[in-house]
Protein backbone atom coordinates (compact mmCIF):
# COMPACT_ATOMS: atom_id res chain seq x y z
CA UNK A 1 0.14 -18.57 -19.55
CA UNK A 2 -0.99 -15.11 -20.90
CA UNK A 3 1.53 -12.74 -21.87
CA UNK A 4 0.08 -9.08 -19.66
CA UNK A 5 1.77 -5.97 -20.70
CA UNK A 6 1.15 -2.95 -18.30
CA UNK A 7 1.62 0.77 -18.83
CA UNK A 8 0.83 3.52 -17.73
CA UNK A 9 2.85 4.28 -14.45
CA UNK A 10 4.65 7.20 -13.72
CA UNK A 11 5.83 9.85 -11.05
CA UNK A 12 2.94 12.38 -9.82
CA UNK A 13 2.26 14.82 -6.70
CA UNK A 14 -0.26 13.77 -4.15
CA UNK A 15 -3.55 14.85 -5.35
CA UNK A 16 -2.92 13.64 -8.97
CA UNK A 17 -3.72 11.08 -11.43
CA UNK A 18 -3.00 8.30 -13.35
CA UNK A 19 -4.41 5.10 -15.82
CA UNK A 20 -2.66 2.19 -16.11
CA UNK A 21 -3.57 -0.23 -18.93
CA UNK A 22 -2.73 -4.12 -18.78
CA UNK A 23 -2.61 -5.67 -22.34
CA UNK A 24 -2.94 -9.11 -23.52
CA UNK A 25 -1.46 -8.67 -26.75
CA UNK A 26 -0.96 -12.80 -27.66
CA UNK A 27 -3.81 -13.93 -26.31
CA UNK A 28 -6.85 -15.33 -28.33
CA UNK A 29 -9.97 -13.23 -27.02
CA UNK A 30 -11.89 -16.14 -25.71
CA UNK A 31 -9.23 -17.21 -22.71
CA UNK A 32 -8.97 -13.18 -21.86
CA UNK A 33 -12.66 -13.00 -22.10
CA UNK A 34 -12.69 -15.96 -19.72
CA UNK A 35 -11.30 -14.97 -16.98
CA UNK A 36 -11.80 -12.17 -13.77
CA UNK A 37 -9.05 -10.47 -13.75
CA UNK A 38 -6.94 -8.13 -10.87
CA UNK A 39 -5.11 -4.93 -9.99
CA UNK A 40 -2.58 -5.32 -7.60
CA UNK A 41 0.07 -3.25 -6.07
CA UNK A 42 3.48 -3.99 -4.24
CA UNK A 43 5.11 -1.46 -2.14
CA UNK A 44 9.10 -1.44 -0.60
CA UNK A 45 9.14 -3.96 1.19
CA UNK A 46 5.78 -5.34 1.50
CA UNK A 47 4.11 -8.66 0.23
CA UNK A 48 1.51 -7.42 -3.16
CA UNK A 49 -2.12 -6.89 -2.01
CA UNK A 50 -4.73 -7.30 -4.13
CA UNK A 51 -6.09 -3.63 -5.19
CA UNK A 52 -9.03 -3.67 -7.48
CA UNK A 53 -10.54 -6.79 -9.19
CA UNK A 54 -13.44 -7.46 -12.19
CA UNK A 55 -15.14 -10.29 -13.07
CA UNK A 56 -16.43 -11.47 -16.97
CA UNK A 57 -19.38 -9.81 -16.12
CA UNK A 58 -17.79 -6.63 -15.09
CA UNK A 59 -18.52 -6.68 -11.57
CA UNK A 60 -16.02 -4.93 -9.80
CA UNK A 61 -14.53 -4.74 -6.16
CA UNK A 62 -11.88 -2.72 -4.16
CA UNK A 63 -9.25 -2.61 -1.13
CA UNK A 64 -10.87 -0.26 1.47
CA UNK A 65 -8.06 1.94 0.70
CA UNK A 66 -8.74 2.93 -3.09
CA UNK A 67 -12.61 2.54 -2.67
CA UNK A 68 -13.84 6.07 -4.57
CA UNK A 69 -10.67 7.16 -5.78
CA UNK A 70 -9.75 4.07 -8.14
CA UNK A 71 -12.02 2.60 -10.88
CA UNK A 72 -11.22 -0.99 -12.68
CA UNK A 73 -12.87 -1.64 -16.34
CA UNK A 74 -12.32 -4.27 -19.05
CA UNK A 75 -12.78 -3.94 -23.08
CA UNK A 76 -12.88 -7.19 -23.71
CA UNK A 77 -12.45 -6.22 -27.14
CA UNK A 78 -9.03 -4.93 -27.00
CA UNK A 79 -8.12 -7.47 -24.39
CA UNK A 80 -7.28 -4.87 -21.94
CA UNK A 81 -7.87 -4.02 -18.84
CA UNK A 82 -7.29 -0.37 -17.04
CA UNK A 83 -7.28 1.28 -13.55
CA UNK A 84 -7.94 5.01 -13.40
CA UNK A 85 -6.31 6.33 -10.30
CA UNK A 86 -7.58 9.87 -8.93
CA UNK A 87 -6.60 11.50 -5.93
CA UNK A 88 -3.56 9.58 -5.21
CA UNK A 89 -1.63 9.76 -1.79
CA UNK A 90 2.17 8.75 -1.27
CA UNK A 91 0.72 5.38 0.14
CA UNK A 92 -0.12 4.38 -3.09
CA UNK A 93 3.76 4.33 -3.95
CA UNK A 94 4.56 0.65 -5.46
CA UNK A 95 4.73 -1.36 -8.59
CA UNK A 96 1.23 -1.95 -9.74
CA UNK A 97 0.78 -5.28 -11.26
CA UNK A 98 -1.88 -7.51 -13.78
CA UNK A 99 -3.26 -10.79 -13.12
CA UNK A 100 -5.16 -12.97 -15.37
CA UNK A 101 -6.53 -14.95 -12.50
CA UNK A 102 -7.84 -17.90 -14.82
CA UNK A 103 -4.13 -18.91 -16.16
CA UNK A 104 -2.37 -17.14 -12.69
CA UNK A 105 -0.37 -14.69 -15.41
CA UNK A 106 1.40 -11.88 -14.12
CA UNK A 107 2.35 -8.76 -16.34
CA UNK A 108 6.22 -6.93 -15.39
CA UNK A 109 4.72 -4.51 -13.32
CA UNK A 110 4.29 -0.86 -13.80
CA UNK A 111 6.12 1.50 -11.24
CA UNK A 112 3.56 4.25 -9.67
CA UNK A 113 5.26 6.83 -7.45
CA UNK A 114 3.74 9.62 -5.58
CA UNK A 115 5.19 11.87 -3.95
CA UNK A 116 3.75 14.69 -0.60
């Protein structure tokens, strides 16, 4: 298991933005390095979708929804991960989550609220 830290999240009017960063404080470089890793995002009451993802290389792919508002990149470096979220809508309300998909570690979550 990886130990993911996120931050980041906060409360913001439509239209706004945000960055959330996902840190793998414990971790030696070579198993984050390793591994594609994911965005995802779990609203009241829903199941948690996958939002954004990147692999080792630093390809990188989004939900429909987020495609040209949200933008996933890794330092590999700093063994962290970030999403910068522009434009956002109420329907992007929800606890926004890390996942090392290599070891299947989740971080706590960070809440992201916007409101109309």
């Amino acid at each position: 298991q990886v130990l993911l830290v996120e931050s980041g999240g906060g409360s913001v009017e439509a239209g706004g933005s945000l960055r959330l960063s996902c840190k793998a404080p414990r971790t030696i470089t070579s198993v984050f390095n390793s591994s594609p890793m994911g965005w995802y995002r779990q609203a009241p009451g829903k199941q948690r979708d996958l939002v954004a993802q990147i692999t080792t290389g630093g390809r990188t792919n989004y939900t429909d929804a987020v495609k040209g508002r949200f933008t996933i990149s890794r330092d590999n470096s700093r063994k962290t991960i970030y999403l910068q979220m522009s434009s956002l809508k109420p329907e992007d309300t929800g606890v926004y989550y890390c996942h090392h998909i290599g070891t299947m570690s989740w971080g706590q979550g960070t809440q992201v609220t916007v409101s109309s």
